[in-house]
C-alpha atoms as a PDB file:
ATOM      1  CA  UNK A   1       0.000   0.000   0.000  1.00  0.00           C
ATOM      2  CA  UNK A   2       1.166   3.377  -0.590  1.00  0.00           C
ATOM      3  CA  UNK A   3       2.088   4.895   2.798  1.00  0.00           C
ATOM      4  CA  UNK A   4       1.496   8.410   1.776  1.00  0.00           C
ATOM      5  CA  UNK A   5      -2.243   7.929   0.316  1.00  0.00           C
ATOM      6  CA  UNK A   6      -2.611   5.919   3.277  1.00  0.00           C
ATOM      7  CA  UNK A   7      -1.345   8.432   5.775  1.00  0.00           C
ATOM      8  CA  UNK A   8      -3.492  11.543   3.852  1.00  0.00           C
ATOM      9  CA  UNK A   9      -6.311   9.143   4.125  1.00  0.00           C
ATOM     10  CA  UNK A  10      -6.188   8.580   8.000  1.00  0.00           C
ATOM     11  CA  UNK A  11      -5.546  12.642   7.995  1.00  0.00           C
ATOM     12  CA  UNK A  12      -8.340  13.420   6.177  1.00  0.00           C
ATOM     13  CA  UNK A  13     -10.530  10.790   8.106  1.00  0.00           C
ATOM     14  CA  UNK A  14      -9.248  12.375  11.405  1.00  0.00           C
ATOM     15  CA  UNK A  15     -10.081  15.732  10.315  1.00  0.00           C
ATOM     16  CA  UNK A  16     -13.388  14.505   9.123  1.00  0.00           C
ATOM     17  CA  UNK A  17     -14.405  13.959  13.165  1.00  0.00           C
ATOM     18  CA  UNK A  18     -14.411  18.091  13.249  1.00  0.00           C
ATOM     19  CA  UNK A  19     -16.472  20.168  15.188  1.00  0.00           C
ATOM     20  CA  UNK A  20     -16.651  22.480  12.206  1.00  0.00           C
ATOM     21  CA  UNK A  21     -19.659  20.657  10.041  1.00  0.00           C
ATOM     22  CA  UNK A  22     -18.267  22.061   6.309  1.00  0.00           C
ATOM     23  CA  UNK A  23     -14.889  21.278   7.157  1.00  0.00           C
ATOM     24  CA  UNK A  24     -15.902  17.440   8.559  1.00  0.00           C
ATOM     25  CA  UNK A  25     -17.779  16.877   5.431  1.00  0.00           C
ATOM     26  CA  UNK A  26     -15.407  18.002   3.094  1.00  0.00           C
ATOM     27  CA  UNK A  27     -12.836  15.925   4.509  1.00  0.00           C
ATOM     28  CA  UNK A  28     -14.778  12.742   4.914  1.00  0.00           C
ATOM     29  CA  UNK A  29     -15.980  13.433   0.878  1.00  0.00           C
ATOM     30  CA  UNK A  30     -11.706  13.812   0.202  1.00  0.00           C
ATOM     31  CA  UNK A  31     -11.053  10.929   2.176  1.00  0.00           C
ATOM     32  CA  UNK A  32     -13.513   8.321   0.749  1.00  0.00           C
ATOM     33  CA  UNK A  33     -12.342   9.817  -2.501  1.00  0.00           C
ATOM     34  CA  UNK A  34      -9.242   8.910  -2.386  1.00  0.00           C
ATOM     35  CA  UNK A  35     -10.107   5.366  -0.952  1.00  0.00           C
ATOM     36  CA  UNK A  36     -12.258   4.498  -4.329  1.00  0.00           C
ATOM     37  CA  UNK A  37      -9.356   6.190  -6.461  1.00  0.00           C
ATOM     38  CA  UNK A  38      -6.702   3.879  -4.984  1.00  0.00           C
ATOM     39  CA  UNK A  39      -8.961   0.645  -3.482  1.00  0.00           C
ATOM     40  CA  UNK A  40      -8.363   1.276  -0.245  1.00  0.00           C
ATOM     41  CA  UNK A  41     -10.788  -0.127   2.053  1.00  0.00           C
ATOM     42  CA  UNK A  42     -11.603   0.275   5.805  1.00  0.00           C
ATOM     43  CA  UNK A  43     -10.014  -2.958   6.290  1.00  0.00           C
ATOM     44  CA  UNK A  44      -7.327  -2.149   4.475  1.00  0.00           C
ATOM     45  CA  UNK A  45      -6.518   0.807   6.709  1.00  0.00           C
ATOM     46  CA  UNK A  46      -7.359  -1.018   9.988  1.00  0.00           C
ATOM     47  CA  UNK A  47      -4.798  -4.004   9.221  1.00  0.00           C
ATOM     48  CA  UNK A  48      -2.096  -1.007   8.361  1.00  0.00           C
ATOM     49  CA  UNK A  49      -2.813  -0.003  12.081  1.00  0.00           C
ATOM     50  CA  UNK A  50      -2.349  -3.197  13.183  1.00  0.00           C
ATOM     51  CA  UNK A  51       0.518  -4.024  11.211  1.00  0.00           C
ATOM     52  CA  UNK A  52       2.255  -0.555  13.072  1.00  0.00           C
ATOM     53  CA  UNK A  53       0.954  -1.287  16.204  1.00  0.00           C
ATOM     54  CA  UNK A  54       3.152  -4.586  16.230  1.00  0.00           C
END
């Protein structure tokens, strides 16, 4: 997987929990975005956490 994507994913889903409505929708519209451009799936991202964790 490519770590950036991957890492401006997580951003943009972090960003997406914002109190600021417009700015939380925007990024959780970026972030799936870029999921479907690259097929990255929640899965995907959730075993790249685990794999770090380790």
């Amino acid at each position: 997987m490519n770590t950036k994507i991957v890492n401006k994913i997580k951003k943009m889903l972090s960003l997406s929990q914002s109190k600021n409505e417009h700015e939380a929708k925007l990024a959780l519209l970026k972030a799936q975005e870029l999921m479907l451009r690259y097929n990255i799936s929640d899965e995907k991202l959730k075993e790249d956490d685990e794999t770090i964790e380790k």
